[in-house]
N, C-alpha and C. Protein backbone atom coordinates (compact mmCIF):
# COMPACT_ATOMS: atom_id res chain seq x y z
N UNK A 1 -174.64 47.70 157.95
CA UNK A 1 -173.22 47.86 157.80
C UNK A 1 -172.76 47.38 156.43
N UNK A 2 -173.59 46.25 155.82
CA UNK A 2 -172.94 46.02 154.72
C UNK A 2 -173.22 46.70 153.77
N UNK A 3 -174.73 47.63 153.84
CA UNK A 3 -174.73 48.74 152.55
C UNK A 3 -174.03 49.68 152.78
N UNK A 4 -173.16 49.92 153.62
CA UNK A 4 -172.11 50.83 153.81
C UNK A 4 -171.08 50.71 153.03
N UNK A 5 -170.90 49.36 153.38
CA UNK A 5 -169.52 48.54 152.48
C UNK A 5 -169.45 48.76 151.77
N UNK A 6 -170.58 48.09 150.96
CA UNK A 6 -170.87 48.63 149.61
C UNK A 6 -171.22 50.03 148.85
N UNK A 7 -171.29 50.67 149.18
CA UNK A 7 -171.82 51.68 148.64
C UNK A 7 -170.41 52.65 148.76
N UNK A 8 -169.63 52.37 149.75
CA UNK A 8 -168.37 52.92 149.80
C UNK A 8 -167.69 52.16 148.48
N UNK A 9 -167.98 50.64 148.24
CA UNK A 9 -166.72 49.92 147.45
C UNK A 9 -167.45 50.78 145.77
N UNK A 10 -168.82 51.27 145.90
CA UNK A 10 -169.16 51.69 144.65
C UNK A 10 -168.88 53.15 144.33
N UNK A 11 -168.85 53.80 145.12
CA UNK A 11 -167.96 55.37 145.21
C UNK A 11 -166.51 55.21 144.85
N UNK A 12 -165.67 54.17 145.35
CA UNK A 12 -164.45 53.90 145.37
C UNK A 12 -164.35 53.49 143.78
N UNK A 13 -165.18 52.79 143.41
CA UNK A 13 -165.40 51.87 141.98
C UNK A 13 -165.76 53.19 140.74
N UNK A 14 -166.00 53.96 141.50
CA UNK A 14 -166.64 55.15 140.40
C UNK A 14 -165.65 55.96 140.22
N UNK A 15 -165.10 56.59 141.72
CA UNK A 15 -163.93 57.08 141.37
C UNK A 15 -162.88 56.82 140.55
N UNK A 16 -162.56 55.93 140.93
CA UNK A 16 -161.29 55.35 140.01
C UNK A 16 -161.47 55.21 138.61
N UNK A 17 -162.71 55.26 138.29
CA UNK A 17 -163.47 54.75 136.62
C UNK A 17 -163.16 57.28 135.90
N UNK A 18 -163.44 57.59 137.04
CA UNK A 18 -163.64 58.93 136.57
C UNK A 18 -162.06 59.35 136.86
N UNK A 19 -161.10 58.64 137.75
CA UNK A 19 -159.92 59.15 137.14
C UNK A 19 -159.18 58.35 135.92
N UNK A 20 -159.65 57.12 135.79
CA UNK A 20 -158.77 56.64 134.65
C UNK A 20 -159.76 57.49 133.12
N UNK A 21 -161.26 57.87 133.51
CA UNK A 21 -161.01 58.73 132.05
C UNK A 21 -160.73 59.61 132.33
N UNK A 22 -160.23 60.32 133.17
CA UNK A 22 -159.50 61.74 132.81
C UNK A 22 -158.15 61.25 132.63
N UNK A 23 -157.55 60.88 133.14
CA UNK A 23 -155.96 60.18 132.43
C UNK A 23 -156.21 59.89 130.59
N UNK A 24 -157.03 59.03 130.21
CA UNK A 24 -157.77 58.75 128.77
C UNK A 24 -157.88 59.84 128.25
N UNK A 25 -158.13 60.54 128.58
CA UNK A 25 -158.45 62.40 128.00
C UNK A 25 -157.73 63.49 128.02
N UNK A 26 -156.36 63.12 129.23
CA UNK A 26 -155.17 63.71 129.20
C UNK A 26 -154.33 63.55 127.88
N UNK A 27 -154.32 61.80 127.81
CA UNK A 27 -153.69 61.35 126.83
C UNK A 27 -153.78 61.81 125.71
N UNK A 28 -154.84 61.65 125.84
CA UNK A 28 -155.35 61.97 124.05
C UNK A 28 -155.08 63.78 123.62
N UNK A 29 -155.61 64.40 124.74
CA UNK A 29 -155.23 65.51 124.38
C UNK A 29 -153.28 65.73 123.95
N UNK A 30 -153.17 65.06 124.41
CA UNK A 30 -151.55 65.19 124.57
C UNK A 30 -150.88 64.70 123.55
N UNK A 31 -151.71 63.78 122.85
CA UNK A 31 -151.38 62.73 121.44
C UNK A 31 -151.30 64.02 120.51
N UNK A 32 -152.86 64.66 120.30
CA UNK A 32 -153.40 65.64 119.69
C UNK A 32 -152.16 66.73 119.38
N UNK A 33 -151.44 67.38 120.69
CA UNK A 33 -150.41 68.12 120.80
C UNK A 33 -149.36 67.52 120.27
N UNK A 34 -148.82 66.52 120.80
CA UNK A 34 -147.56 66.08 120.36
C UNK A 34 -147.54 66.46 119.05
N UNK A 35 -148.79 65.76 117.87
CA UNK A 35 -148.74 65.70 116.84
C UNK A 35 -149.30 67.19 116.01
N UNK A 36 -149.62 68.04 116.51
CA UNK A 36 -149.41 69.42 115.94
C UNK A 36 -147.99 69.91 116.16
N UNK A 37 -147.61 69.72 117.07
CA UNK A 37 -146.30 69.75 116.58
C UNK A 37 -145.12 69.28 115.73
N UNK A 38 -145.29 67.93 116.26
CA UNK A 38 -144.77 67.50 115.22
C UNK A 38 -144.64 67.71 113.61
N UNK A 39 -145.90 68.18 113.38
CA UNK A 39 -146.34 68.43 111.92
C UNK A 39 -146.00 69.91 111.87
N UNK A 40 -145.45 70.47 112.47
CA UNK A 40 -144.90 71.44 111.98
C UNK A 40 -143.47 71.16 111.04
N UNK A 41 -142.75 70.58 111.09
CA UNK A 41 -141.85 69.89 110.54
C UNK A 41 -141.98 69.65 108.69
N UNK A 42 -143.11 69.08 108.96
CA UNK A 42 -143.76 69.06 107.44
C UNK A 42 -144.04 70.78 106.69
N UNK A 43 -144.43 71.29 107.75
CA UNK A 43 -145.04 72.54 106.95
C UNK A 43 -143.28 73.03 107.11
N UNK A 44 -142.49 73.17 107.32
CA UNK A 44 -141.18 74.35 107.55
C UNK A 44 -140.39 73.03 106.31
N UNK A 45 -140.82 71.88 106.16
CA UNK A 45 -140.03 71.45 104.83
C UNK A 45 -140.32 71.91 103.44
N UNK A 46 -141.77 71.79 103.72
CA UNK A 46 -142.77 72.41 102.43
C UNK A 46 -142.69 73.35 102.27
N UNK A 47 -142.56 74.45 102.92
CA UNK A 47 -142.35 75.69 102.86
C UNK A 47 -141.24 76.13 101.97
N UNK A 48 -140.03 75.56 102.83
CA UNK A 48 -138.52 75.78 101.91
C UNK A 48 -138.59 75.20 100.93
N UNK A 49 -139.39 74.10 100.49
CA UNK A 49 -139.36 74.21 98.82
C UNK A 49 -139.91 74.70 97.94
N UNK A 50 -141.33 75.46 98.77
CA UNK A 50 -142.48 76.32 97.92
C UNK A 50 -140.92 77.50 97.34
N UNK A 51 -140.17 78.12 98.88
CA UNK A 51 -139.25 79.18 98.84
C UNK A 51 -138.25 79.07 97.17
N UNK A 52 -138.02 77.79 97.72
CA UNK A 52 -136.80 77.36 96.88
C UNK A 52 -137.29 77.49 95.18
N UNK A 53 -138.51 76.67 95.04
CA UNK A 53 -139.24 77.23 93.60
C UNK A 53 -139.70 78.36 93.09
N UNK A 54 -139.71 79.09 93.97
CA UNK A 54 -140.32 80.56 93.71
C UNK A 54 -139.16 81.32 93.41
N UNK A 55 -137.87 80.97 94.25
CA UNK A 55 -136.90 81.88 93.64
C UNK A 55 -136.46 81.51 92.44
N UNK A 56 -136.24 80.09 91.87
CA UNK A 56 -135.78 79.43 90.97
C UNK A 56 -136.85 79.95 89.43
N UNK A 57 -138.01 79.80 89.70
CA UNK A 57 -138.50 80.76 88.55
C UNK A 57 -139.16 82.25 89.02
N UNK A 58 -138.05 83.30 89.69
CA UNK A 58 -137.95 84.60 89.90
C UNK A 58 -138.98 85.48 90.52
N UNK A 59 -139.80 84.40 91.01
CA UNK A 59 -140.77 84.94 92.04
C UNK A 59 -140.16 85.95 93.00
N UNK A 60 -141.15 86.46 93.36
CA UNK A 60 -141.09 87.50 94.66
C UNK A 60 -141.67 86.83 96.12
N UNK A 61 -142.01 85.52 96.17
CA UNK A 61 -142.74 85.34 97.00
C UNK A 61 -141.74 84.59 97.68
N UNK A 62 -141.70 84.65 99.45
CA UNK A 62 -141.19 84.27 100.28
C UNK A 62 -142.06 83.50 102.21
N UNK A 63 -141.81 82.53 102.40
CA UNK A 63 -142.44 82.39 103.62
C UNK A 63 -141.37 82.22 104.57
N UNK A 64 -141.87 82.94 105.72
CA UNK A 64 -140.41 82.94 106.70
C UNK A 64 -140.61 81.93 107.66
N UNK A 65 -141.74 80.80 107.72
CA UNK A 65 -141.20 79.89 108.39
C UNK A 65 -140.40 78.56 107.33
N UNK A 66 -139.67 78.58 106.34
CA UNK A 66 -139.15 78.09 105.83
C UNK A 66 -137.43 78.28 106.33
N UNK A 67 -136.54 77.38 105.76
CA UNK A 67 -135.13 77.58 106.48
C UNK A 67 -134.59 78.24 105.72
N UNK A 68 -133.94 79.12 106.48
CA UNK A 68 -132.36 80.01 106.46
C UNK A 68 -131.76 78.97 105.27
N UNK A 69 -131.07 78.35 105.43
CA UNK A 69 -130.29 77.76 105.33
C UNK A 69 -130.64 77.38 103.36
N UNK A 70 -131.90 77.10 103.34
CA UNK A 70 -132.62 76.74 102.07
C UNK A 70 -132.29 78.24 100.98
N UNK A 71 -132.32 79.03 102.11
CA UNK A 71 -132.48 80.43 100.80
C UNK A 71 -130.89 80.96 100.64
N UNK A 72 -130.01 80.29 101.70
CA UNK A 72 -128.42 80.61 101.36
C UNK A 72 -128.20 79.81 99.88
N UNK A 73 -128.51 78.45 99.93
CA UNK A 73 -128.40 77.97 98.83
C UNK A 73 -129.00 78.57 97.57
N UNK A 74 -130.22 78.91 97.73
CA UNK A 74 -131.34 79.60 96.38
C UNK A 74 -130.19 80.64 95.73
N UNK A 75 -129.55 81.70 96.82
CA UNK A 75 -129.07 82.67 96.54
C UNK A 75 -127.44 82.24 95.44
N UNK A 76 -126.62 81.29 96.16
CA UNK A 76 -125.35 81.10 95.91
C UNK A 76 -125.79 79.55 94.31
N UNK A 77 -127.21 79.34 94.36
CA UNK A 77 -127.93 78.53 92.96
C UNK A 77 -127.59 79.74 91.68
N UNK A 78 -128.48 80.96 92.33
CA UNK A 78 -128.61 81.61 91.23
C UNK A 78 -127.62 82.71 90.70
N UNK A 79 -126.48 82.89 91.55
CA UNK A 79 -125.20 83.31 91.07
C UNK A 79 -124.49 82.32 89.69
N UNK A 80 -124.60 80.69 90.34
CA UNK A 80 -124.18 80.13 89.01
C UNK A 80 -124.75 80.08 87.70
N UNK A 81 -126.26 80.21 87.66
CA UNK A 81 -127.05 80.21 86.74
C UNK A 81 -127.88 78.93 86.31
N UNK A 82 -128.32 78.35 85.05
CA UNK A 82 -129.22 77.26 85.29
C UNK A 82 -128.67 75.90 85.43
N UNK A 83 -127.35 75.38 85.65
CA UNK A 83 -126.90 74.73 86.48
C UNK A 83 -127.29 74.57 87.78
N UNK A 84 -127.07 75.49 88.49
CA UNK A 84 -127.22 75.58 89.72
C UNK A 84 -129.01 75.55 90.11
N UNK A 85 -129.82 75.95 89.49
CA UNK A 85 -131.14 75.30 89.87
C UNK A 85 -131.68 73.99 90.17
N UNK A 86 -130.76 73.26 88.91
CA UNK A 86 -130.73 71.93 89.66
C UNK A 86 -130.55 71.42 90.48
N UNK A 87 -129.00 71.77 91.10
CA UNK A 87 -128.00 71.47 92.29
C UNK A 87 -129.30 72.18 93.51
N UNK A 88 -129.33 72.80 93.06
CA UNK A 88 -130.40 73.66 94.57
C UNK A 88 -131.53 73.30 94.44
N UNK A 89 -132.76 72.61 93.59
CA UNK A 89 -133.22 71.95 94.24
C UNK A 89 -133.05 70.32 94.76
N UNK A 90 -131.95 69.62 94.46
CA UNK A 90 -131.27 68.72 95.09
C UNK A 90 -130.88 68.88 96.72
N UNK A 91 -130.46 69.98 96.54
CA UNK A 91 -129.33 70.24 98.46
C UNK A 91 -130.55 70.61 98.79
N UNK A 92 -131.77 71.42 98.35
CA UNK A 92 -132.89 71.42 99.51
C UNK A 92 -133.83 70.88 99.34
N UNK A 93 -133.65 69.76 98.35
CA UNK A 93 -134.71 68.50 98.54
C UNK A 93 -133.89 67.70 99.76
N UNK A 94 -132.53 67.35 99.83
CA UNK A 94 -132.17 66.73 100.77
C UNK A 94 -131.82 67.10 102.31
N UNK A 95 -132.73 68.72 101.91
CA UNK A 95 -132.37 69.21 103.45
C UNK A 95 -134.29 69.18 104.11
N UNK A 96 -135.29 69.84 103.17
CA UNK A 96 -136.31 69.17 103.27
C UNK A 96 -136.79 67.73 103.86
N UNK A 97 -136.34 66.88 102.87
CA UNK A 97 -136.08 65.69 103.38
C UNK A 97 -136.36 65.60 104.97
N UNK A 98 -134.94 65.89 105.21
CA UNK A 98 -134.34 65.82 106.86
C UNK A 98 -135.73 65.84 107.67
N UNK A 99 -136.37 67.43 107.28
CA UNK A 99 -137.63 67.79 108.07
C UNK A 99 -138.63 66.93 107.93
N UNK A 100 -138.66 66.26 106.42
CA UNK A 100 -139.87 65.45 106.68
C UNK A 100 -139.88 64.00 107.24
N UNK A 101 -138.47 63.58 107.68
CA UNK A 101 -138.43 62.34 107.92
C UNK A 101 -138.21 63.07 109.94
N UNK A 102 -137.98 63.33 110.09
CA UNK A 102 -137.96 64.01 111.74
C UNK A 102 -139.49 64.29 112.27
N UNK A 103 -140.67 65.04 110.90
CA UNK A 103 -141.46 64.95 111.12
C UNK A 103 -142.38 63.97 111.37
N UNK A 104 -142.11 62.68 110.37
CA UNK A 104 -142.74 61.08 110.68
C UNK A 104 -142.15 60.67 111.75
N UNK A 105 -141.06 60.90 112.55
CA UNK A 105 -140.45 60.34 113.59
C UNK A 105 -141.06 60.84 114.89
N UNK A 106 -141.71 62.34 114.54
CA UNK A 106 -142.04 63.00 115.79
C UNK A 106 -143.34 62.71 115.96
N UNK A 107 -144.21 62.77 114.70
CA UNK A 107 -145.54 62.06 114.64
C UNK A 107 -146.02 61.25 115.11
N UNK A 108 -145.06 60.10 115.34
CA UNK A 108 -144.84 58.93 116.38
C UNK A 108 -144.67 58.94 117.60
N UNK A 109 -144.16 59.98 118.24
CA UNK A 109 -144.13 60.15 119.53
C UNK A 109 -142.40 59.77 119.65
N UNK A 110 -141.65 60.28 118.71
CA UNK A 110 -140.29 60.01 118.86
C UNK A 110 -139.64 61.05 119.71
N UNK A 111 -139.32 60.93 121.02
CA UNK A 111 -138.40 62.53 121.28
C UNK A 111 -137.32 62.85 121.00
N UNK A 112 -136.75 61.95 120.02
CA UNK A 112 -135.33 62.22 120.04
C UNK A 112 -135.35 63.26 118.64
N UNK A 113 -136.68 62.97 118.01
CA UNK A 113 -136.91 63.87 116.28
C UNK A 113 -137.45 65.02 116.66
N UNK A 114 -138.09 65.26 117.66
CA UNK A 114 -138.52 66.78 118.22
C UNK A 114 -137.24 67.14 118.73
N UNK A 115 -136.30 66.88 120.06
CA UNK A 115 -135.21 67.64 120.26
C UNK A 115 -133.93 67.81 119.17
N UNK A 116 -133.86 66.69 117.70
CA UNK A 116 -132.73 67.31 116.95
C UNK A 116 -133.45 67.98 116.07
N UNK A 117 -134.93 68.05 115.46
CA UNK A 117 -135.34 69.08 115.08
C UNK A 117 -135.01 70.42 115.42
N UNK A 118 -135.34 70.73 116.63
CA UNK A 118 -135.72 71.65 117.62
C UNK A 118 -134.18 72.47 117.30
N UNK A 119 -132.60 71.66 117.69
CA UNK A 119 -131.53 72.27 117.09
C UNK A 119 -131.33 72.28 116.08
N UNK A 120 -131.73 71.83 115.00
CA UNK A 120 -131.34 71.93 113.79
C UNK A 120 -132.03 73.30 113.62
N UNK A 121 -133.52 73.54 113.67
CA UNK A 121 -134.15 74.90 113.40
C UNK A 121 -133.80 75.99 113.93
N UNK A 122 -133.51 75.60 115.65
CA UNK A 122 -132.76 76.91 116.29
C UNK A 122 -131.57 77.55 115.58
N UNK A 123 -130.40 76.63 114.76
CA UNK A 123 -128.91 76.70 114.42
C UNK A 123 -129.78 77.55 113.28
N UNK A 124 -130.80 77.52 112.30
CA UNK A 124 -131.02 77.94 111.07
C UNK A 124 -131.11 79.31 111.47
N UNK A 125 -132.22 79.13 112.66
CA UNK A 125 -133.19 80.93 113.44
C UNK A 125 -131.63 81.43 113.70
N UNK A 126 -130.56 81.03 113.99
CA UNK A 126 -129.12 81.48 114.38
C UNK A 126 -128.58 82.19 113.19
N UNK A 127 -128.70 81.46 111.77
CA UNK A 127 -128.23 82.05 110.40
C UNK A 127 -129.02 83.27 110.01
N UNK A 128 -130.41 83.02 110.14
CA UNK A 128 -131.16 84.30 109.78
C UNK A 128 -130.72 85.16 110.84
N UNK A 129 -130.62 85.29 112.62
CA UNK A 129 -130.03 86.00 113.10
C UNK A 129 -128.95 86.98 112.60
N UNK A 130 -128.41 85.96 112.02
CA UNK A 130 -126.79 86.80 111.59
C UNK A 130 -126.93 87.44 110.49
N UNK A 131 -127.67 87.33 109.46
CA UNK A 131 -128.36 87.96 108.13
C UNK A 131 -129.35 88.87 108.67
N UNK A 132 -129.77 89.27 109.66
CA UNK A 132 -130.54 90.50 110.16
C UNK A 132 -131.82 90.71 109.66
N UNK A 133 -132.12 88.80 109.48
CA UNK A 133 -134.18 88.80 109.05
C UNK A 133 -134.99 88.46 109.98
N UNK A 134 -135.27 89.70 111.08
CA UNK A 134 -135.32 89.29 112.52
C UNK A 134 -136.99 89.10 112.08
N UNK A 135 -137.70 89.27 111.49
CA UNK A 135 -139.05 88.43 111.11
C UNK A 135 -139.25 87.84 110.80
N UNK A 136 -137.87 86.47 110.27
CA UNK A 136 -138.47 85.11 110.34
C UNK A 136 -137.21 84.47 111.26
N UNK A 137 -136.72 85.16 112.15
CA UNK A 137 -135.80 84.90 113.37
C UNK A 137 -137.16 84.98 114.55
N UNK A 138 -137.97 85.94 114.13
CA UNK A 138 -139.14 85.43 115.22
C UNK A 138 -139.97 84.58 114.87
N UNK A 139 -140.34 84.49 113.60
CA UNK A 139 -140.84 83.02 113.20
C UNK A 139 -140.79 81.82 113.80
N UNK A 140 -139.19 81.88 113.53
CA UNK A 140 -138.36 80.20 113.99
C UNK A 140 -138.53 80.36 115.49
N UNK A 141 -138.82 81.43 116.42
CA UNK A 141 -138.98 80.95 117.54
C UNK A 141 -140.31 80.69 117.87
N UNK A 142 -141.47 81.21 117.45
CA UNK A 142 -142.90 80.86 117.43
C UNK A 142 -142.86 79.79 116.69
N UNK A 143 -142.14 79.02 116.02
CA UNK A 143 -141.84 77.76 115.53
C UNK A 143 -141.79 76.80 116.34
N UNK A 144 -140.49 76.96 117.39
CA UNK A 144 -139.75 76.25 118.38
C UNK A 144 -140.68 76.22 119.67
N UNK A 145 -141.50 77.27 119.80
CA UNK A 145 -142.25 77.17 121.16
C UNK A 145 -143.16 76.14 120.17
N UNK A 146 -144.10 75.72 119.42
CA UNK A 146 -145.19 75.14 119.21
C UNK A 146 -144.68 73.70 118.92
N UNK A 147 -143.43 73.96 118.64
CA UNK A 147 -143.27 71.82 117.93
C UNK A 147 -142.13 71.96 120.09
N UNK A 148 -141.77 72.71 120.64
CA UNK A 148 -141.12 72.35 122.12
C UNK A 148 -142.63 71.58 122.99
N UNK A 149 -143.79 72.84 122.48
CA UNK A 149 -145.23 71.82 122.96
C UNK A 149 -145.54 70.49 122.71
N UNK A 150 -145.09 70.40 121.46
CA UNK A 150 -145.48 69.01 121.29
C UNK A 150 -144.36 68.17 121.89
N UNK A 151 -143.02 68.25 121.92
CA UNK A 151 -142.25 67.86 122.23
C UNK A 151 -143.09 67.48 124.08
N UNK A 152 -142.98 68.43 124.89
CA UNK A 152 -143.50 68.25 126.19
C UNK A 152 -144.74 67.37 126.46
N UNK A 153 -145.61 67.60 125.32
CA UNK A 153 -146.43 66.30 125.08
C UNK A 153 -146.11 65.35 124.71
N UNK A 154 -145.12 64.86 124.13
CA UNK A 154 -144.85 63.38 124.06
C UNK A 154 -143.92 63.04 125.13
N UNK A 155 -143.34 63.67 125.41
CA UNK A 155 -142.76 63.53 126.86
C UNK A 155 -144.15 63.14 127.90
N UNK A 156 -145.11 63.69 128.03
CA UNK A 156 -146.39 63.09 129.22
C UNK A 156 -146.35 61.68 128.69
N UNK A 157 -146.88 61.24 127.26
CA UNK A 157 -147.26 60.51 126.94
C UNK A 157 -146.46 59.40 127.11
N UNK A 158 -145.38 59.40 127.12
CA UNK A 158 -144.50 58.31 127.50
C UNK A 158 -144.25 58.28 128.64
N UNK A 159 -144.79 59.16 129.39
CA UNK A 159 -144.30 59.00 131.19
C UNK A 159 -145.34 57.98 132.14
């Protein structure tokens, strides 16, 4: 009877060892996620300034997961002329910015920098909406589903 005991308390002892590493392996996977998402943030800041320099010396080149909002300015920069290159890369260094400090916040497992991300980018995917650049209006939503993943992953991770 007592190698019963035992051998039950060592099944019981094993089990529990094989669910706390799968919890360990949930986690981590979930760290992994959070933080691809998160880092999207970085790439949609970087982006709008690759945007923002390329128009500023008359490039043709454009990436549409960069913000709306970055290329209203580029546009209403280069109406004033070389004044306004300055001013524009200022307003989208300080809108950049935004993304990259939301991005260190989300990196962390912050949820509050994934959900005002999340509206700030939707309100932008809203401007390109209304400007009728429905290919980087689908962008910003293949945007929003991959950093909402990570978002849902740091949500596990703190639960």
């Amino acid at each position: 009877m007592a190698a019963g005991f035992g051998t039950a308390l060592a099944q019981s002892s094993e089990r529990a060892a094989q669910v706390n590493e799968r919890i360990a392996v949930s986690k981590m996977m979930a760290s992994a996620r959070a933080k691809a998402g998160a880092k999207w943030f970085y790439w949609i800041a970087a982006l709008s300034m690759i945007n923002s320099i390329v128009m500023i010396t008359g490039g043709n080149l454009h990436f549409v997961v960069g913000l709306g909002i970055t290329s209203v300015v580029d546009a209403m920069a280069k109406k004033v002329g070389s004044a306004g290159s300055v001013l524009d890369l200022i307003i989208n260094g300080f809108v950049a910015g935004i993304f990259v400090l939301l991005g260190t916040f989300a990196v962390k497992v912050q949820r509050w920098a994934f959900v005002l991300g999340m509206a700030l980018y939707a309100i932008d995917g809203l401007l390109l909406l209304g400007v009728k650049d429905f290919f980087s209006v689908a962008f910003h939503a293949w945007a929003l589903y991959a950093i909402y993943r990570g978002y849902t992953a740091a949500k596990m991770i703190q639960a």
